[in-house]
Protein backbone atom coordinates (compact mmCIF):
# COMPACT_ATOMS: atom_id res chain seq x y z
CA UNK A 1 38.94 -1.93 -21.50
CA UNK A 2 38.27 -2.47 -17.88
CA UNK A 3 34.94 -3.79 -16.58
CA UNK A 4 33.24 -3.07 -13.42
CA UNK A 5 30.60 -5.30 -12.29
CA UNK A 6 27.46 -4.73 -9.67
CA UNK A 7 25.90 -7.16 -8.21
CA UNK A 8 23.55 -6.59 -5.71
CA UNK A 9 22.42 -7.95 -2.20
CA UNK A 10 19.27 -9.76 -0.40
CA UNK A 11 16.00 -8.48 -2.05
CA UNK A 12 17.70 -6.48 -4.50
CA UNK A 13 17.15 -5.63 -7.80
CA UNK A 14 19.86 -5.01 -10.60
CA UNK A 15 18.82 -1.65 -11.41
CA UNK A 16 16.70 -0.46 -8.34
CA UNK A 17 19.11 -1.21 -5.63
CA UNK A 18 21.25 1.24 -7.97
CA UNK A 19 18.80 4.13 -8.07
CA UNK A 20 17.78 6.89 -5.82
CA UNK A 21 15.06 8.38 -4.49
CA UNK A 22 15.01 10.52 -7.42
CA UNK A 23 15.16 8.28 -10.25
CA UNK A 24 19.15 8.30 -10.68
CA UNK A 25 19.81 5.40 -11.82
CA UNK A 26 23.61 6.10 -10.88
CA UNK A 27 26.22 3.07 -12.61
CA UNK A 28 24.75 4.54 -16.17
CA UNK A 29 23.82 8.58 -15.12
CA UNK A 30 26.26 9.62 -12.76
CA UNK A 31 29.08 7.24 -13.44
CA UNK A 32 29.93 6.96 -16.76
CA UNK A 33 30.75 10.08 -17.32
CA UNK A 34 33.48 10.30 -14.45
CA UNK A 35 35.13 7.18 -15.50
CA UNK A 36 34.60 7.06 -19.45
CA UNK A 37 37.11 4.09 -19.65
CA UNK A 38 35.37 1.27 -18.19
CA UNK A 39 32.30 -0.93 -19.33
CA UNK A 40 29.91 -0.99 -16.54
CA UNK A 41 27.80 -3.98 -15.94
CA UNK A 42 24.56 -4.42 -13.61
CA UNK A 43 24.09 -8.53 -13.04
CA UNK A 44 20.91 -9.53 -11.37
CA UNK A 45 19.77 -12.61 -9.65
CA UNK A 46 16.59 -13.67 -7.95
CA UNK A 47 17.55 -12.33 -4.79
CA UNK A 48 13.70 -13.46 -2.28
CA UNK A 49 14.59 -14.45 1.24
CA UNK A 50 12.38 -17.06 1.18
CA UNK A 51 14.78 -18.75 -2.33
CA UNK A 52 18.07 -17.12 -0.57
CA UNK A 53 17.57 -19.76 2.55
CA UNK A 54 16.54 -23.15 1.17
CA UNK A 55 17.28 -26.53 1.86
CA UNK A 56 19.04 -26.67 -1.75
CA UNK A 57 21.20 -23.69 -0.91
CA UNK A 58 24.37 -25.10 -1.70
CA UNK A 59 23.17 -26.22 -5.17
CA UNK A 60 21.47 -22.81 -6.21
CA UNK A 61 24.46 -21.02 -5.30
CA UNK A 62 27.08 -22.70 -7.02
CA UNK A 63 24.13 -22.37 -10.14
CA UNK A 64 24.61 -18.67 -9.54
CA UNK A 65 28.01 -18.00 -9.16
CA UNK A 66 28.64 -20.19 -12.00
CA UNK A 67 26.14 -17.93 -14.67
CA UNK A 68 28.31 -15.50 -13.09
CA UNK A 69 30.73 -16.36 -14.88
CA UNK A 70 29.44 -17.68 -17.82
CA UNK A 71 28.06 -14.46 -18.17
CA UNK A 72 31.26 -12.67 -17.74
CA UNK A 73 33.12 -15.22 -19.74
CA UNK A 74 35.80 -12.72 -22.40
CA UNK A 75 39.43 -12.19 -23.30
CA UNK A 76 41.75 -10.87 -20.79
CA UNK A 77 40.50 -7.78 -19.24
CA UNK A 78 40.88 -6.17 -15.89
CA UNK A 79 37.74 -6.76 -13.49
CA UNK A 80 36.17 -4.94 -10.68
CA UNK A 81 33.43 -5.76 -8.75
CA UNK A 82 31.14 -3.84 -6.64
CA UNK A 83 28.87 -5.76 -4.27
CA UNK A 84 26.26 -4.75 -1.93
CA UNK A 85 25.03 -6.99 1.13
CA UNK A 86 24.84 -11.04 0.99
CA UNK A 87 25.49 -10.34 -2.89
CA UNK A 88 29.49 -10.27 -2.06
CA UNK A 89 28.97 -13.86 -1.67
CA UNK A 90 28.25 -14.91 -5.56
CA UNK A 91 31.30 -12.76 -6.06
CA UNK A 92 33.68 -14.79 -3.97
CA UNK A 93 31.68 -17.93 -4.07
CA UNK A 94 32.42 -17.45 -8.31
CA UNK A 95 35.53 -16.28 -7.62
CA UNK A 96 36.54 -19.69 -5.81
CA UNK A 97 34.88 -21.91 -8.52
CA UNK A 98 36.52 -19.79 -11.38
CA UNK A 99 39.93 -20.90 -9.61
CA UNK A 100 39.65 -24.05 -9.75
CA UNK A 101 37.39 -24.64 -12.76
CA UNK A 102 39.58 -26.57 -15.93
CA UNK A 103 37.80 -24.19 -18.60
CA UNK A 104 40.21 -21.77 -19.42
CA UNK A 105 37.70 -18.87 -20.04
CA UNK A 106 36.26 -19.62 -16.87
CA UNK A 107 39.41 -19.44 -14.76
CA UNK A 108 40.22 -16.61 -16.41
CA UNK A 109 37.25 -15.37 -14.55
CA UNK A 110 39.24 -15.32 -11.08
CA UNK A 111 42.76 -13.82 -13.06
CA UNK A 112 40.97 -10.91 -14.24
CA UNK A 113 39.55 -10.23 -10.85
CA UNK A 114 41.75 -6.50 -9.60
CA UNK A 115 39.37 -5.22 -6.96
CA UNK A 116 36.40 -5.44 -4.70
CA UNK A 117 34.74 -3.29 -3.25
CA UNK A 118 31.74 -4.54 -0.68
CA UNK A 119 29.11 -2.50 0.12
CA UNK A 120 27.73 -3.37 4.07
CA UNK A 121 28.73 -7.00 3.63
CA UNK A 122 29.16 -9.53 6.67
CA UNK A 123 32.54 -10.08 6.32
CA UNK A 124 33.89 -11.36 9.66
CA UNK A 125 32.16 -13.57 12.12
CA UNK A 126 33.31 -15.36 15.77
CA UNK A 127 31.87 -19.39 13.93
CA UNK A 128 28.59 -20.55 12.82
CA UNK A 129 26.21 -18.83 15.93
CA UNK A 130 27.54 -15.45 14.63
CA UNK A 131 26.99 -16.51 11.35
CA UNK A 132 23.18 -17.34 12.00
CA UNK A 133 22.87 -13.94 13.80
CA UNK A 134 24.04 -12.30 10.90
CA UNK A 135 20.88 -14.13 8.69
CA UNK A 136 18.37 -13.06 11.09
CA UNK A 137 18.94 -10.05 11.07
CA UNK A 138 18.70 -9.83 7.15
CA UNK A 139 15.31 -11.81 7.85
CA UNK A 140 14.04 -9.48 10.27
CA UNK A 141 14.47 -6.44 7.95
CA UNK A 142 12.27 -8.26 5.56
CA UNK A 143 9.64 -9.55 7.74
CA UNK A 144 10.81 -13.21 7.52
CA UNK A 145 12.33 -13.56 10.97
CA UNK A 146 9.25 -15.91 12.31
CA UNK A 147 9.64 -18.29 9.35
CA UNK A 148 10.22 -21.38 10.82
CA UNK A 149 11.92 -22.76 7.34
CA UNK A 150 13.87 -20.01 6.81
CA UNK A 151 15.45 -20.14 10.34
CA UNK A 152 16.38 -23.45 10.16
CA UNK A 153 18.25 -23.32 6.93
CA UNK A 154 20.26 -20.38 8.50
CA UNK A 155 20.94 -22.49 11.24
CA UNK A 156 22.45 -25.45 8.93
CA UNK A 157 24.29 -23.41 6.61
CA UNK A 158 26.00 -20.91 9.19
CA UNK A 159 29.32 -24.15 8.90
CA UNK A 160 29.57 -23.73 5.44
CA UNK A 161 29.53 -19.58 5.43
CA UNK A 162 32.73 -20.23 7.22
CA UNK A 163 33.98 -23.08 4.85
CA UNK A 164 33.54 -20.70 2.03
CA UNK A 165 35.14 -17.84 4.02
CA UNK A 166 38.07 -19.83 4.20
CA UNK A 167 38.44 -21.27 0.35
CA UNK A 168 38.09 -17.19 -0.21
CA UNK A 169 40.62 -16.21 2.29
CA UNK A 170 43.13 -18.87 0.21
CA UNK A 171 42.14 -17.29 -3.18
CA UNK A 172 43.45 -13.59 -1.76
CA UNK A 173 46.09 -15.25 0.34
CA UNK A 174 47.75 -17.20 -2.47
CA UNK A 175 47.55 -14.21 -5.22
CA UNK A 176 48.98 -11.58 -2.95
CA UNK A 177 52.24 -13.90 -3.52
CA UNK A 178 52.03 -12.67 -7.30
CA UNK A 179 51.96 -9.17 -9.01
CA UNK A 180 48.16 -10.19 -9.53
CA UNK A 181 46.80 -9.75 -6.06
CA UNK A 182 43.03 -8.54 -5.32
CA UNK A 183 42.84 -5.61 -3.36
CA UNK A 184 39.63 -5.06 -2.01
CA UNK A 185 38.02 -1.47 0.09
CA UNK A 186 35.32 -1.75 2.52
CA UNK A 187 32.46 0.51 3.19
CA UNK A 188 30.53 -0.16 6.22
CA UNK A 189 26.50 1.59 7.20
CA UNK A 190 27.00 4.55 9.44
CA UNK A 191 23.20 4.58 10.29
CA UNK A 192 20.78 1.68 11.29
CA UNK A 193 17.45 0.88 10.43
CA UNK A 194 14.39 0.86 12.00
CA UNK A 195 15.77 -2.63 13.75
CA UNK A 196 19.10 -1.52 14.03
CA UNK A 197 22.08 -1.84 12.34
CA UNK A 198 22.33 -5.09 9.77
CA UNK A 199 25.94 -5.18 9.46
CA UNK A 200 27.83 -3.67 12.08
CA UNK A 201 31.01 -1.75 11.09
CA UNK A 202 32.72 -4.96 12.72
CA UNK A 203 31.53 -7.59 10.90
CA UNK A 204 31.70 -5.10 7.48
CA UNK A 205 35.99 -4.22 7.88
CA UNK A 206 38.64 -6.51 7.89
CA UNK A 207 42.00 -5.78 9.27
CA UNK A 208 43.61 -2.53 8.51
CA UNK A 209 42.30 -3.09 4.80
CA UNK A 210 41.24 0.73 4.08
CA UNK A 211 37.46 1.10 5.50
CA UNK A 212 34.98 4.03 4.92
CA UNK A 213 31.54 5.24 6.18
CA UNK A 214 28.42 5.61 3.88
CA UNK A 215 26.49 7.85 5.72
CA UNK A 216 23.24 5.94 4.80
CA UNK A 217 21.01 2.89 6.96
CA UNK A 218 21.82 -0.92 5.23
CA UNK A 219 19.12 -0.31 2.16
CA UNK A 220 19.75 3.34 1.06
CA UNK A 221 23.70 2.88 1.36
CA UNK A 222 23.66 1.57 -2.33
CA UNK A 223 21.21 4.52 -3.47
CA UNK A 224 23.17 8.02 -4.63
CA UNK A 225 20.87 10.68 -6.10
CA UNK A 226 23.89 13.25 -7.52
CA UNK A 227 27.41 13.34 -8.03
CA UNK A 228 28.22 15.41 -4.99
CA UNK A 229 26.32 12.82 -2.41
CA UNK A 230 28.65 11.51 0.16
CA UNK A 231 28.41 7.80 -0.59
CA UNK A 232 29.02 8.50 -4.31
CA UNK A 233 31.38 10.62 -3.61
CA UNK A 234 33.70 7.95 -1.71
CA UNK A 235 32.60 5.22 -3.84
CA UNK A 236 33.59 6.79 -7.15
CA UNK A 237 36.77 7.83 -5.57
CA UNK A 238 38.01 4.64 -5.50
CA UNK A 239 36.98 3.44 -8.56
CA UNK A 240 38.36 5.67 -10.71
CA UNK A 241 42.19 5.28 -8.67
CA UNK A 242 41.55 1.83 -9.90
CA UNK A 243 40.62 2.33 -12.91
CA UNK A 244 43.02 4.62 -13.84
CA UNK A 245 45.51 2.57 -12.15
CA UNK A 246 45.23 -0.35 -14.35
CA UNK A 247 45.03 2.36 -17.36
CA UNK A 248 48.62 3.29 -17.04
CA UNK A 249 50.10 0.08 -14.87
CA UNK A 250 48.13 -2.63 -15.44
CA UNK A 251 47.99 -3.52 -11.26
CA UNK A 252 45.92 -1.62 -8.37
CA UNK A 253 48.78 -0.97 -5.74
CA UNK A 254 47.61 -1.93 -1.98
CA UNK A 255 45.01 0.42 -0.66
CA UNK A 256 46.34 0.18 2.62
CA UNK A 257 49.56 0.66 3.91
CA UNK A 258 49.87 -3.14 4.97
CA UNK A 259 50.79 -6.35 3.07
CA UNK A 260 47.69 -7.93 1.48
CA UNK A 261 49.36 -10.71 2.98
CA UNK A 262 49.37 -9.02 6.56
CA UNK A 263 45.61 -8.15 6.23
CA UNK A 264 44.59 -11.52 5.52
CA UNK A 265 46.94 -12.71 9.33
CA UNK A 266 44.80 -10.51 10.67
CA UNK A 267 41.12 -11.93 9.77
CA UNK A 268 39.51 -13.64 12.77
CA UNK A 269 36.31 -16.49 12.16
CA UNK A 270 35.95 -15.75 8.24
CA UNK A 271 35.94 -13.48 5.40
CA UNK A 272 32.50 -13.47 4.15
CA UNK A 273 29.03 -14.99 4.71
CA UNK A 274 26.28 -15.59 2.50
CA UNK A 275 24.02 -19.07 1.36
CA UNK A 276 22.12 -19.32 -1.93
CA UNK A 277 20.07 -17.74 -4.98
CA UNK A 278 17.44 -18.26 -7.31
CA UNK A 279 16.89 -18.31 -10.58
CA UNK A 280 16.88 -15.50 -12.71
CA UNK A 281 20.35 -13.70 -13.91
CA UNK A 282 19.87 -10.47 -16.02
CA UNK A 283 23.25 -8.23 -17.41
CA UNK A 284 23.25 -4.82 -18.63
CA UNK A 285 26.05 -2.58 -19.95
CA UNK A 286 26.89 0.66 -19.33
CA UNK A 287 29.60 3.15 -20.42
CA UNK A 288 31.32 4.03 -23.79
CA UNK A 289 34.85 1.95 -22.99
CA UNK A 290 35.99 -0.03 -26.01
């Protein structure tokens, strides 16, 4: 059985950030029936601005990332995870915990781990001011960008985005040195908003890792309507190579034709950004995988 995990981004919702304009609700319409042998899971997370950028960032997202776990905690099976937005960073923020927690079935957690794939997440940055940009911009698409509180807390935490790109960095560093690396696709927003684009292709690709347009603005790019939509299209593509991948091998070869090793050389300022969470984790299974 392999599992593949959603989580989603800044203001999102476990099932909505999922579903179309037409009510397709696509990890349990569309998907299961093109990959039949995984268990798909939604996980959810009080994902408010105005919780997301607090003075007790720190503390609410190590809370997170560790339900995260908890709530993946199971024997040995392969994991991927799909993330959209500043929700990559309870992925790798769990993923780094997991590592180093002494609880077996937590650490087991990170071991599982097979692929990522983020959805428009900030991924590289130039230090802390790009960092801070980065959060603005997320607060200007929701109407928070002339909250004093909120920009101040963005300000503070841009050091530690980097800190945690780095302890991430390690994680994919060190297993690419094993025949359990993490290999990890990127899609990037081909349209902006009404404000422009919220994650430029830039800060969204990393190195020569593969990378792929979702012809979509920042919020839709998570939202397929039909199994012929573009987005899907790509998206389900490479989760069913994986999938079927660990099926007959047990591994996901290297998406690109570099080293995981090389890609990770390559990364300038970071590998992902993101600051804290709230308080409510929901998980729902999809699927017919045994």
């Amino acid at each position: 059985m392999r599992f593949i995990v959603f989580i989603h981004g800044l203001t999102g919702h476990r099932e909505q950030t999922w579903t179309g304009k037409y009510g397709t609700f696509w990890p349990k319409d569309l998907l299961p029936k093109d990959i039949p042998n995984a268990r798909i899971l939604t996980w959810g997370y009080d994902a408010d601005i105005v919780h997301f950028f607090n003075k007790h960032s720190k503390k609410e997202l190590n809370d997170h990332s560790s339900q995260l776990c908890a709530d993946l905690a199971a024997p040995d099976r392969p994991i991927i995870f799909v993330v959209h937005s500043l929700g990559g960073v309870v992925c790798e923020n769990a993923l780094v915990l997991a590592t180093i927690n002494a609880e077996q079935h937590i650490k087991q957690i990170a071991a599982c781990t097979r692929g990522i794939i983020f959805l428009g997440t900030p991924l590289q940055g130039s230090g802390k001011v790009k960092w801070a940009e980065i959060g603005v911009q997320f607060a200007k698409l929701v109407g928070q960008d002339k909250n004093k509180d909120v920009l101040s807390v963005l300000k503070e935490n841009s050091p530690r985005l980097k800190e945690l790109a780095d302890a991430f960095g390690n994680i994919l560093r060190d297993r690419a040195k094993t025949e359990n690396q993490i290999d990890v696709v990127f899609f990037y927003e081909q349209f902006g908003t009404s404000i422009g684009h919220i994650v430029t292709k830039d800060s969204a690709t990393v190195g020569s890792y593969e990378a792929q347009a979702i012809p979509a603005d920042h919020v839709d790019m998570t939202k397929f309507n039909t199994e012929t939509d573009a987005g899907y299209v790509r998206v389900k593509g490479i989760l069913k190579r994986w999938v079927d991948a660990l099926q007959k091998t047990g591994k996901i070869p290297p998406s690109s034709g570099m080293s995981v090793v090389q890609n990770i050389q390559k990364m300038e300022g970071g590998f992902v950004a993101g600051v804290s969470y709230g308080t409510t984790n929901i998980s729902s299974n999809y699927g017919r995988a045994e």
